[in-house]
C-alpha atoms as a PDB file:
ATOM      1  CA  UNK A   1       0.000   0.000   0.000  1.00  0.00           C
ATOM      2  CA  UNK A   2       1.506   3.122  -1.004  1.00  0.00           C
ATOM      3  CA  UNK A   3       1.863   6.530   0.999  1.00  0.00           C
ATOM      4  CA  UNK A   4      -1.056   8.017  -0.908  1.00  0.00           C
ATOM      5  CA  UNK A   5      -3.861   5.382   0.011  1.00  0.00           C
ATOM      6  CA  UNK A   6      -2.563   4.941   2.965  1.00  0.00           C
ATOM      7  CA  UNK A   7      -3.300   8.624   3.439  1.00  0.00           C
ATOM      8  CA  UNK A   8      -6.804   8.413   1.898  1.00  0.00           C
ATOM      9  CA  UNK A   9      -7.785   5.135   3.835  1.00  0.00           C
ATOM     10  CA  UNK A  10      -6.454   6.677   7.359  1.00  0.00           C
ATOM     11  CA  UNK A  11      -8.679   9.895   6.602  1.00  0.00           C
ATOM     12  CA  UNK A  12     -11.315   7.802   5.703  1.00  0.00           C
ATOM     13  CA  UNK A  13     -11.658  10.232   2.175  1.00  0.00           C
ATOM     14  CA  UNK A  14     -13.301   8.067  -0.831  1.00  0.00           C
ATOM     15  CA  UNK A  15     -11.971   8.063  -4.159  1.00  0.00           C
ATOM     16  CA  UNK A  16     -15.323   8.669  -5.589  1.00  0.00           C
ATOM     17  CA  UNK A  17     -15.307  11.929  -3.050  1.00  0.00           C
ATOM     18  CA  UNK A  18     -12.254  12.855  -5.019  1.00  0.00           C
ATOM     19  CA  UNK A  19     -13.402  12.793  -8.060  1.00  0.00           C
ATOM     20  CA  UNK A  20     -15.872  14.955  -7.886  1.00  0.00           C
ATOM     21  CA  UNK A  21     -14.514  17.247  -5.451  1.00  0.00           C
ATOM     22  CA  UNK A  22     -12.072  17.836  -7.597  1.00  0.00           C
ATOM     23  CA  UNK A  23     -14.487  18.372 -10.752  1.00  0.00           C
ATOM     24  CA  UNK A  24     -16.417  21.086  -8.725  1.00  0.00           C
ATOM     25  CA  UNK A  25     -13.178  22.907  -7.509  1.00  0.00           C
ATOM     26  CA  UNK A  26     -11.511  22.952 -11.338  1.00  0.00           C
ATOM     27  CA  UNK A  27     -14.777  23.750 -13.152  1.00  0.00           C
ATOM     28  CA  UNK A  28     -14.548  27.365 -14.800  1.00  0.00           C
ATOM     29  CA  UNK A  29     -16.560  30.075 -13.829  1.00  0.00           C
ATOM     30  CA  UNK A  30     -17.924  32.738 -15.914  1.00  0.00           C
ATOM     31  CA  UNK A  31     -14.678  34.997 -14.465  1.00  0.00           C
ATOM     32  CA  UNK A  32     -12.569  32.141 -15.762  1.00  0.00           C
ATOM     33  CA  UNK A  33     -13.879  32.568 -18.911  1.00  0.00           C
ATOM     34  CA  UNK A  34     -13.577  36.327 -19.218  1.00  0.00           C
ATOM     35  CA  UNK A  35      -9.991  35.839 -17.614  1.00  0.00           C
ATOM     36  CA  UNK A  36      -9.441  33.270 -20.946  1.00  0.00           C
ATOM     37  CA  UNK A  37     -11.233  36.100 -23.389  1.00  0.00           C
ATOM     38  CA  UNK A  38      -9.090  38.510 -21.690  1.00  0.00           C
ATOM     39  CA  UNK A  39      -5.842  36.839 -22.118  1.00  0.00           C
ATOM     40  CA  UNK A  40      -6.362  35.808 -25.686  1.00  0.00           C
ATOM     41  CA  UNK A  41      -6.894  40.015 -26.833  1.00  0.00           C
ATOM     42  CA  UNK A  42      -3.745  40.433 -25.204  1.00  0.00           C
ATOM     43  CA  UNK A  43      -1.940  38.012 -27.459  1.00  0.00           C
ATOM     44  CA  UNK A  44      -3.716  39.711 -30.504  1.00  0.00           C
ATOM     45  CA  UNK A  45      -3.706  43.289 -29.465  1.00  0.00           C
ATOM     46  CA  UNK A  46      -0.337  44.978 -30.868  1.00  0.00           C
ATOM     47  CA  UNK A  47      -0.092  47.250 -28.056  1.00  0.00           C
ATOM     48  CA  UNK A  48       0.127  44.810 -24.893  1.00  0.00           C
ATOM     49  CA  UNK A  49       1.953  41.864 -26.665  1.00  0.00           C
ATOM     50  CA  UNK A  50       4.868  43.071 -25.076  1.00  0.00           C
ATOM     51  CA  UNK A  51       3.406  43.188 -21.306  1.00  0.00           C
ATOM     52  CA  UNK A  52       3.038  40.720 -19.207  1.00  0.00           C
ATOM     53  CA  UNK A  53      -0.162  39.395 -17.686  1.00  0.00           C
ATOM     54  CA  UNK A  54       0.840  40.393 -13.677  1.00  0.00           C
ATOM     55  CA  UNK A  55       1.472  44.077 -15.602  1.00  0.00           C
ATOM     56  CA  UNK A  56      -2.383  43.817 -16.770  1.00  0.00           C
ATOM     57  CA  UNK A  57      -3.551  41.963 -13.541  1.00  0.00           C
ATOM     58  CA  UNK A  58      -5.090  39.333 -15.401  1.00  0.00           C
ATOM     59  CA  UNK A  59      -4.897  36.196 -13.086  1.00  0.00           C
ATOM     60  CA  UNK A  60      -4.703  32.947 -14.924  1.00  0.00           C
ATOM     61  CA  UNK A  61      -8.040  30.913 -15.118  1.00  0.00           C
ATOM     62  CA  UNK A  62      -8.849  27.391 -13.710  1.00  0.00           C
ATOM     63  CA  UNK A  63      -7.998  24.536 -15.928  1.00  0.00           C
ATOM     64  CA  UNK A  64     -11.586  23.236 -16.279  1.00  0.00           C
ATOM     65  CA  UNK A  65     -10.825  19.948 -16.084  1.00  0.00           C
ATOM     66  CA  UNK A  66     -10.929  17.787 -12.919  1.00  0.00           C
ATOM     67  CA  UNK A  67      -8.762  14.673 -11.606  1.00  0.00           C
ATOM     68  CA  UNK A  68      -9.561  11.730 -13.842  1.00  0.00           C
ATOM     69  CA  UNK A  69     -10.317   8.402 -12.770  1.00  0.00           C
ATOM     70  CA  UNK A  70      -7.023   6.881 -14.197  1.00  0.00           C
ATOM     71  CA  UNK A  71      -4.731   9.780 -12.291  1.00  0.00           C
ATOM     72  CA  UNK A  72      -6.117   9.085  -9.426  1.00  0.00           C
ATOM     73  CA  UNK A  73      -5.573   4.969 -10.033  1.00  0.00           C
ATOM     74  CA  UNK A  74      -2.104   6.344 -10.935  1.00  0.00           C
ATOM     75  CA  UNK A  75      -1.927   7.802  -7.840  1.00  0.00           C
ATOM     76  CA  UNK A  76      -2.971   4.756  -5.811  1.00  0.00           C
ATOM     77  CA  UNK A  77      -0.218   3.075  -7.457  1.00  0.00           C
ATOM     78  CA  UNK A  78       2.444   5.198  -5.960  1.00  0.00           C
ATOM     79  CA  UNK A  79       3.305   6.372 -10.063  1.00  0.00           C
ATOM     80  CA  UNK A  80       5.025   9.211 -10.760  1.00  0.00           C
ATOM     81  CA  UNK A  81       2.719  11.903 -11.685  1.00  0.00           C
ATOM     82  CA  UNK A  82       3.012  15.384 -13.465  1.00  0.00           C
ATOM     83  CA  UNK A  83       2.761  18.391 -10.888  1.00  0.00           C
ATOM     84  CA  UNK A  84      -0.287  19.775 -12.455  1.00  0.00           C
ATOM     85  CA  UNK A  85      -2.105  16.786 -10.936  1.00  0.00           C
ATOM     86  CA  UNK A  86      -0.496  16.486  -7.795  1.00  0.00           C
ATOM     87  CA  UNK A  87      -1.585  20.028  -7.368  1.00  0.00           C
ATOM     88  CA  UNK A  88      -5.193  19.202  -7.851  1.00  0.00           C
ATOM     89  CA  UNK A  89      -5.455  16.055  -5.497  1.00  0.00           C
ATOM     90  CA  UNK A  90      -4.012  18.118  -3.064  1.00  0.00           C
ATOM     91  CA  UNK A  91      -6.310  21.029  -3.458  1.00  0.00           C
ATOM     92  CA  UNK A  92      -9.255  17.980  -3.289  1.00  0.00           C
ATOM     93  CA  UNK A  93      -7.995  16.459  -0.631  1.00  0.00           C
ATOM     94  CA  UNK A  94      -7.146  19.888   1.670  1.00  0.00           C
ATOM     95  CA  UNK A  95     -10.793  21.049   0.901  1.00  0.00           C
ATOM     96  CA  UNK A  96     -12.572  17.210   2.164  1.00  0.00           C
ATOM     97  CA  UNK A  97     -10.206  17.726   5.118  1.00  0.00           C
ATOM     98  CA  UNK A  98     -11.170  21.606   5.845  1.00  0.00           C
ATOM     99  CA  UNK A  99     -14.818  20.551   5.903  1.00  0.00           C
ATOM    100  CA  UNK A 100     -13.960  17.656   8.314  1.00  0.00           C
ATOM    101  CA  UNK A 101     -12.167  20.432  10.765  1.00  0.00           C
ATOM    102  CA  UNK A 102      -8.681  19.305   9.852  1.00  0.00           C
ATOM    103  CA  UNK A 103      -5.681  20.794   8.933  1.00  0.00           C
ATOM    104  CA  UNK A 104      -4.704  21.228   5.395  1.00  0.00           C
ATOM    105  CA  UNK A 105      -1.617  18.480   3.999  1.00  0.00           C
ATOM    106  CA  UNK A 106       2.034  19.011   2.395  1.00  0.00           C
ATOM    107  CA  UNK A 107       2.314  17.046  -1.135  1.00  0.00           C
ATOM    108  CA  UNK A 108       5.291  15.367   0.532  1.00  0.00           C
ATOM    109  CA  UNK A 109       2.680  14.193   3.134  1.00  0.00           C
ATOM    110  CA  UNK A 110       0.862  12.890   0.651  1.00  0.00           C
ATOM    111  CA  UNK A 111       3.098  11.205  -2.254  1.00  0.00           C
ATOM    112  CA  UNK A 112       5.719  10.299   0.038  1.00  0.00           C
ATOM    113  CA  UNK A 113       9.419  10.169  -2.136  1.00  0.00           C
ATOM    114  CA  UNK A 114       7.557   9.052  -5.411  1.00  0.00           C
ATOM    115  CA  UNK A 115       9.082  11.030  -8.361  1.00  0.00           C
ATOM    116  CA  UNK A 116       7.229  14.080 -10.409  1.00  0.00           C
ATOM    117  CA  UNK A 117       6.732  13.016 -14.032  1.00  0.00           C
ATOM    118  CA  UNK A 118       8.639  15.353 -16.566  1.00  0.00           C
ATOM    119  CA  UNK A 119       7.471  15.697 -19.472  1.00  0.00           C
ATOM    120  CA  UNK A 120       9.819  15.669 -23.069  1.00  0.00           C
ATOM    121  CA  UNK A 121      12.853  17.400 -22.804  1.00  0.00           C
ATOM    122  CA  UNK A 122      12.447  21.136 -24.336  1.00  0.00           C
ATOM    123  CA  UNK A 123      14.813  21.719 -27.313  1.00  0.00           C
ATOM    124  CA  UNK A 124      17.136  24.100 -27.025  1.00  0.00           C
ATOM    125  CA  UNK A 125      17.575  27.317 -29.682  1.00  0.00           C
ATOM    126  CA  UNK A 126      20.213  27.570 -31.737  1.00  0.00           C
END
């Protein structure tokens, strides 16, 4: 049994609570969307393609797009995962534990010394 259900199953936290926990808390609002709209005329518009986004306070939206079922069985499996989902099990997992009183959790807490998953190597400019 791996540090992560070990840590679900001595919480007593369901995957199935997870799951959709984690579909609520990534599901885009109507800001998100504006923030999206918002972003994208700054790419097009000559005039603020060279500032940056903190410059033009425009936060970055939610992904829209919850834990799946086979990250999570990933996760189970103590196997390396990419940071983007770590970061959502553990914003899943601190919310189920704020509404049971508790304390909110470290990643390290959770995923004990199993690896991040890179992705490809970037190429380099010449």
């Amino acid at each position: 049994m791996g540090a992560f259900q070990q840590f679900l199953t001595e919480k007593q936290i369901a995957s199935d609570t997870l799951l959709r926990l984690s579909r609520q808390l990534e599901a885009q609002a109507e800001t998100d969307r504006t923030l999206k709209r918002k972003r994208s005329d700054k790419r097009r518009n000559k005039d603020t393609q060279g500032k940056s986004y903190t410059e033009l306070s425009l936060a970055k939206p939610k992904s829209g797009r919850g834990v799946s079922g086979q990250q999570l069985h990933a996760a189970l499996a103590d196997q390396p995962l990419p940071r983007r989902v770590r970061g959502k099990l553990v914003r899943a997992i601190n919310a189920v534990l704020s509404k049971k009183g508790s304390g909110a959790v470290d990643p390290k807490a959770l995923f004990g010394e199993v690896a991040v998953r890179s992705g490809p190597a970037k190429k380099s400019a010449s």
